[in-house]
Protein backbone atom coordinates (compact mmCIF):
# COMPACT_ATOMS: atom_id res chain seq x y z
CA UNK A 1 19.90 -8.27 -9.55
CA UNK A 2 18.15 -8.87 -12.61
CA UNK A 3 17.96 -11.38 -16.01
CA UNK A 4 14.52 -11.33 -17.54
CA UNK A 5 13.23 -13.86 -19.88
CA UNK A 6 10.02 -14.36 -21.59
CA UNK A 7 8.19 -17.75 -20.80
CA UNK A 8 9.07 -19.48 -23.67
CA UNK A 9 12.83 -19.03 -23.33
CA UNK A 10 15.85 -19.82 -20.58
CA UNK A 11 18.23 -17.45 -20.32
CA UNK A 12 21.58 -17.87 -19.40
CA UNK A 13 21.91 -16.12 -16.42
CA UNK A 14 25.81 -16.19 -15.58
CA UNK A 15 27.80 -12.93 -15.28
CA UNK A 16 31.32 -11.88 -15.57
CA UNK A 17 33.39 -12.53 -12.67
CA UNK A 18 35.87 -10.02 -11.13
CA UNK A 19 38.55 -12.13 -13.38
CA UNK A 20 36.81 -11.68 -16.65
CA UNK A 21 35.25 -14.88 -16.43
CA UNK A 22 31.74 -16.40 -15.98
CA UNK A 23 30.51 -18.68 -13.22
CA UNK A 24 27.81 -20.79 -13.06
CA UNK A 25 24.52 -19.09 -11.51
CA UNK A 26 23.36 -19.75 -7.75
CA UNK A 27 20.42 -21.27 -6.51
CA UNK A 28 19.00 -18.02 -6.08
CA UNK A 29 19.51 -17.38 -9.28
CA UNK A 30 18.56 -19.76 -10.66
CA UNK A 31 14.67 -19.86 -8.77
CA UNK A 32 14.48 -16.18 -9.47
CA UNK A 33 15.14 -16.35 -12.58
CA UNK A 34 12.45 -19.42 -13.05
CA UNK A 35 9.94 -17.67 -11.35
CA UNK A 36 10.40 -14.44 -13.35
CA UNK A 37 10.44 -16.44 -16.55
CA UNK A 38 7.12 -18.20 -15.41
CA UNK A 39 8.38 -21.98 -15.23
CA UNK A 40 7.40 -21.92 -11.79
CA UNK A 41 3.94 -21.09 -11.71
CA UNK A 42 1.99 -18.23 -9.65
CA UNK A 43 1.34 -20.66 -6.39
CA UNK A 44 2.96 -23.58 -7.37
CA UNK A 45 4.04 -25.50 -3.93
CA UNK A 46 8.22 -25.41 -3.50
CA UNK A 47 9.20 -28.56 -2.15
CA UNK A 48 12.39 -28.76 -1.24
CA UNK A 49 13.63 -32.71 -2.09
CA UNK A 50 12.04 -31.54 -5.54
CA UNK A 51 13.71 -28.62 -5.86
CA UNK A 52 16.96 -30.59 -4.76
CA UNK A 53 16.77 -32.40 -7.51
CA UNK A 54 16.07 -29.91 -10.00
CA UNK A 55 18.68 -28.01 -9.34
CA UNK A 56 21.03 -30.29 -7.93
CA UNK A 57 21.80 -29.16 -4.61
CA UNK A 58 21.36 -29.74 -0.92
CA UNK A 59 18.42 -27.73 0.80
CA UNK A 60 20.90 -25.74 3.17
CA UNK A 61 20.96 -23.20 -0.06
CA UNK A 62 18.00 -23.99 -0.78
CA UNK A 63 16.38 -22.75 2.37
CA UNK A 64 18.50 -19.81 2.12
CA UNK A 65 17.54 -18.81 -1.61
CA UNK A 66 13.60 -19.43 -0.72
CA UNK A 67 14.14 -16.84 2.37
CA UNK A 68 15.65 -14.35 0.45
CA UNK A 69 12.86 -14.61 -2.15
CA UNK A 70 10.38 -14.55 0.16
CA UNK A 71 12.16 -11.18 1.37
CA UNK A 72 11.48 -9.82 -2.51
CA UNK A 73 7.94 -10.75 -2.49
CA UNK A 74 8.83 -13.35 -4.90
CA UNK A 75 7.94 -16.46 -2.46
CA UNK A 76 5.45 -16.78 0.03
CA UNK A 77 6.32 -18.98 3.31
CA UNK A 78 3.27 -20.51 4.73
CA UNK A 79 3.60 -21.24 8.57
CA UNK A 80 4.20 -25.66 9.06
CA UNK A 81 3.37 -25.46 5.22
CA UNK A 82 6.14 -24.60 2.81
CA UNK A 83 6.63 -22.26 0.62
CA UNK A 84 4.82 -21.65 -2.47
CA UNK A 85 5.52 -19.41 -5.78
CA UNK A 86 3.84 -15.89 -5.28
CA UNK A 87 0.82 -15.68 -6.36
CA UNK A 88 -0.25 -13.29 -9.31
CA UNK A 89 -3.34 -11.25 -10.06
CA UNK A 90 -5.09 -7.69 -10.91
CA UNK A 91 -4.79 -6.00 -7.49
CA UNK A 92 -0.91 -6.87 -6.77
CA UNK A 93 -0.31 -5.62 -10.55
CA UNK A 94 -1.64 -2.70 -10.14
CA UNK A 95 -0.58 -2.05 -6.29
CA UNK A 96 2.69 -2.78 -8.17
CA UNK A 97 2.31 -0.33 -10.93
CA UNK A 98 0.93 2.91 -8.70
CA UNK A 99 4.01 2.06 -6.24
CA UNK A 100 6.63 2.17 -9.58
CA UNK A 101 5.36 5.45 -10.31
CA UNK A 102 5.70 6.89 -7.33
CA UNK A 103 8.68 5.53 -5.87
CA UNK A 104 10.53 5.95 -10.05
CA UNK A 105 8.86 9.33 -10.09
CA UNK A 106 11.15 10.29 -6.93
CA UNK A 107 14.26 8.53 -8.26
CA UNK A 108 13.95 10.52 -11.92
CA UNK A 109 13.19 13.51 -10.65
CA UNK A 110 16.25 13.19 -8.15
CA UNK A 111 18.54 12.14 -11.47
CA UNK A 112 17.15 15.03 -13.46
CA UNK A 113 18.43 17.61 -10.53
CA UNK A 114 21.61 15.76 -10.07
CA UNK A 115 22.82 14.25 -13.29
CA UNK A 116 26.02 14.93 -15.25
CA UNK A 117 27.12 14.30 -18.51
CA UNK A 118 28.20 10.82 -17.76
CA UNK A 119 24.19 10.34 -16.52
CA UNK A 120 23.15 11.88 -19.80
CA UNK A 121 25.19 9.47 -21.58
CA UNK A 122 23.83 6.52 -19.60
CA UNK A 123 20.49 7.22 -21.03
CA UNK A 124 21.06 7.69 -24.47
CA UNK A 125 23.60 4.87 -25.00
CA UNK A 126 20.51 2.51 -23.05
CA UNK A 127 17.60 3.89 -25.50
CA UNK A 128 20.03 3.88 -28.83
CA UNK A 129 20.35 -0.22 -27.67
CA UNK A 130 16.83 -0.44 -27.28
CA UNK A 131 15.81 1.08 -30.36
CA UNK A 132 17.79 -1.17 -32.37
CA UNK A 133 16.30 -4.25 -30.67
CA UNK A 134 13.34 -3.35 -31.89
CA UNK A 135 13.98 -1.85 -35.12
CA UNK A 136 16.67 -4.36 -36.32
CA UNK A 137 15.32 -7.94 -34.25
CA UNK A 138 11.20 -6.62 -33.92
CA UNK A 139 9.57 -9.01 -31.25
CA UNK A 140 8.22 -11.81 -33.48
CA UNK A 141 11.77 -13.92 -32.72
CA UNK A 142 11.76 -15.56 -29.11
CA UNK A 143 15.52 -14.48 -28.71
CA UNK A 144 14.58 -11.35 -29.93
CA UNK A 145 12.18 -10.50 -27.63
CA UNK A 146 14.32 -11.72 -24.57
CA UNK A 147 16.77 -9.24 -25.22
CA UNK A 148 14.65 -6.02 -26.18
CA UNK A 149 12.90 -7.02 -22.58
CA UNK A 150 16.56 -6.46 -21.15
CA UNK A 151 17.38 -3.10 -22.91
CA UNK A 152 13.62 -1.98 -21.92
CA UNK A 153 14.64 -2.47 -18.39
CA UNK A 154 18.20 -1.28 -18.86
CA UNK A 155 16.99 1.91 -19.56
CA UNK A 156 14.69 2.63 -17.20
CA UNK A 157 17.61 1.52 -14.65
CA UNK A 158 19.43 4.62 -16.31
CA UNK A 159 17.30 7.23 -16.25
CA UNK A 160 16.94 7.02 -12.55
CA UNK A 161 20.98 5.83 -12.06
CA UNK A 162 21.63 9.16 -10.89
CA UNK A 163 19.52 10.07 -7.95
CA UNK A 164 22.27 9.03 -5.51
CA UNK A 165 19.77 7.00 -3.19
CA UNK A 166 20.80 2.92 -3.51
CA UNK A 167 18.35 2.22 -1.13
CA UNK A 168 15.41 3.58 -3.16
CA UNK A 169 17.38 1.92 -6.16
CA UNK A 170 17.21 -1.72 -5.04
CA UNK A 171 13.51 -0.84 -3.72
CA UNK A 172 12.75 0.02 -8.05
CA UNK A 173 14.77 -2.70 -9.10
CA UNK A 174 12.41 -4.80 -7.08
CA UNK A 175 9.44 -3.39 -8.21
CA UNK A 176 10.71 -3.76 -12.06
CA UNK A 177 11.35 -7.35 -11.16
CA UNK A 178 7.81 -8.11 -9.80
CA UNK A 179 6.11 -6.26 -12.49
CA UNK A 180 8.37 -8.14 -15.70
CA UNK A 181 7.16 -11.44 -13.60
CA UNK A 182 3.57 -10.25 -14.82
CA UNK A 183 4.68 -8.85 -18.48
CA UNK A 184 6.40 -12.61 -18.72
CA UNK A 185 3.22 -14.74 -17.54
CA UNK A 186 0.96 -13.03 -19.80
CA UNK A 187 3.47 -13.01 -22.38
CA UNK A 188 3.64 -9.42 -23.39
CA UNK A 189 6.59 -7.71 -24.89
CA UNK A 190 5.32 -4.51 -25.63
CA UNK A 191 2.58 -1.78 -26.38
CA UNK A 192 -0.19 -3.33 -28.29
CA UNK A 193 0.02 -0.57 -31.00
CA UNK A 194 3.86 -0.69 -31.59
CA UNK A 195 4.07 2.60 -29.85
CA UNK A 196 6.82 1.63 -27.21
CA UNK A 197 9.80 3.82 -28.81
CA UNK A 198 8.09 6.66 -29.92
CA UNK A 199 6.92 6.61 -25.44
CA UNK A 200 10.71 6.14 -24.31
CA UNK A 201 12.02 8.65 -27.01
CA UNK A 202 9.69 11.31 -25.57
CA UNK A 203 11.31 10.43 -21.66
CA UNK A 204 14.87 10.78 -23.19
CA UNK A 205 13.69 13.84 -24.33
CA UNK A 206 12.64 15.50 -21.38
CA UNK A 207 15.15 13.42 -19.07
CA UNK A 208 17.55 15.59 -21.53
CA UNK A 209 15.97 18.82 -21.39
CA UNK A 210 15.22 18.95 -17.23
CA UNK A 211 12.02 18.90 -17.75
CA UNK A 212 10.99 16.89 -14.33
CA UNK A 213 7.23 17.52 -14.18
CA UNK A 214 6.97 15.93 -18.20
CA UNK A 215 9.52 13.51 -17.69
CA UNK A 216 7.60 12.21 -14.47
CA UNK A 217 3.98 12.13 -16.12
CA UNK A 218 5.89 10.37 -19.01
CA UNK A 219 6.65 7.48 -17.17
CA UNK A 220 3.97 7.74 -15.40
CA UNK A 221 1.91 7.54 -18.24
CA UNK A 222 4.17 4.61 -19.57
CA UNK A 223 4.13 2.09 -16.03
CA UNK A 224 0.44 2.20 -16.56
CA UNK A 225 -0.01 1.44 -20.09
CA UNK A 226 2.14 -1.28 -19.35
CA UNK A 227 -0.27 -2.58 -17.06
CA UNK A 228 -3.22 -2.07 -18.60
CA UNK A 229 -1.87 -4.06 -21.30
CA UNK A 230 -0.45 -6.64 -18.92
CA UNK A 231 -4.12 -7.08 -18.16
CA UNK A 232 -5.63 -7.21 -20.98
CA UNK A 233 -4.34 -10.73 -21.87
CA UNK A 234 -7.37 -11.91 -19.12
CA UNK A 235 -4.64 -14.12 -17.31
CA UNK A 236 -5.34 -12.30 -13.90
C-alpha cells in the first residue's frame, strides 16, 4: 500500500508478482506515489486529458484511481469542478499526528499482548535494516535517504503487525501515508539532532520487554517530534 520517496527522487514502484516477477505499476500507483513524493503539488487541479497524457492512459482508470484517492484523503473531488491534489497545512498535520498516536498506540499495545517470537523477530530484523541505512548510507545521498524513509516506515509497520486487527492496520497505514506526504514536501528525513535511532532503539526495547505504557509514550513521543520538525521547515 505503500512506496515513499523524497521529492527529489522517483521511485520505482513495481512489486513482485505472484510468479516472481515485476509488473509495471497502475495508475493508482502511479498518482499516489506522485502525490506522496510531492510532484503533484498540495492543490494542484487534476485534469484528466492531462493526466491522460502523463501517464498514458484512458480516463476510465483514471476516474477510478482519483476516487479511490479521494477515499484516502489523498484527493479532494470538488462538486462540477474536478479534482484537485489535497491540500497540506499545520492543522491537518497535526490532526494527523494526534490521530497516529492514538489509533498506533492501540495497535502496539494490542501487538505487545499478543506477539510471538515470529512478531519479536519482525521488529528487530526491521530496526537492524534501519540502523544500517543510516549508519552505513547517512541521509546526505538522495538514494540514500529514499530508502532509510522505507525501513523507517517498515518498522513501525512491525511493531504494530501483531495486533490481529487489519482493519485498524490499513486505517495506520493510511495515516503513515498522509503524514510521509508532509515529511516529503518539506523535505525532512529525520530528527534535526541525529537522534532518530537512539528514539526507535528505545521502542524495540520496550516493544521487547512488554513494557506497553513506555512503549506507547515512546512513540508517542516520537509521531510528535516528527511533526514538530515537519513544521519547522515554515512550508505550512
Amino acid at each position: 500500500m505503500r512506496d515513499v520517496a523524497t521529492t527529489a527522487i522517483d521511485v520505482d514502484s513495481s512489486r513482485p508478482g505472484s510468479n516472481g516477477l515485476t509488473h509495471p505499476p497502475s495508475v493508482f500507483e502511479r498518482l499516489q506515489q506522485d502525490i506522496l513524493s510531492g510532484h503533484l503539488q498540495p492543490g494542484s487541479r487534476l485534469v484528466l486529458k492531462d493526466l491522460a497524457k502523463k501517464y498514458d492512459t484512458s480516463t476510465s482508470p483514471l476516474r477510478e484511481a482519483l476516487n479511490r484517492l479521494s477515499s484516502n484523503g489523498m484527493v479532494v473531488r470538488a462538486d462540477n469542478r474536478g479534482f484537485r491534489v489535497s491540500p497540506a497545512n499545520s492543522k491537518e498535520l497535526l490532526e494527523l499526528a494526534r490521530t497516529r498516536c492514538w489509533l498506533e498506540g492501540i495497535a502496539l499495545r494490542q501487538s505487545i499482548a499478543n506477539g510471538d517470537s515470529d512478531w519479536e523477530e519482525r521488529i528487530v530484523v526491521a530496526f537492524h535494516w534501519l540502523a544500517r541505512a543510516s549508519e552505513i548510507h547517512g541521509h546526505a545521498d538522495i538514494k540514500a535517504s529514499a530508502e532509510w524513509a522505507v525501513r523507517h516506515d517498515d518498522f513501525h509497520i512491525a511493531l504494530v503487525s501483531a495486533c490481529d486487527a487489519s482493519i485498524l492496520m490499513d486505517f495506520c497505514a493510511q495515516l503513515q501515508e498522509r503524514i510521509d506526504r508532509y515529511r516529503n514536501l518539506a523535505e525532512v528525513i529525520e530528527n534535526s539532532e541525529g537522534h532518530e535511532i537512539e528514539e526507535h532503539r528505545e521502542l524495540l526495547d520496550a516493544a521487547l520487554n512488554r513494557d506497553a505504557d513506555r512503549a506507547t509514550e515512546l512513540l508517542a513521543k516520537h509521531h510528535k517530534l516528527t511533526a514538530k520538525i515537519v513544521l519547522m521547515s515554515g512550508r505550512f
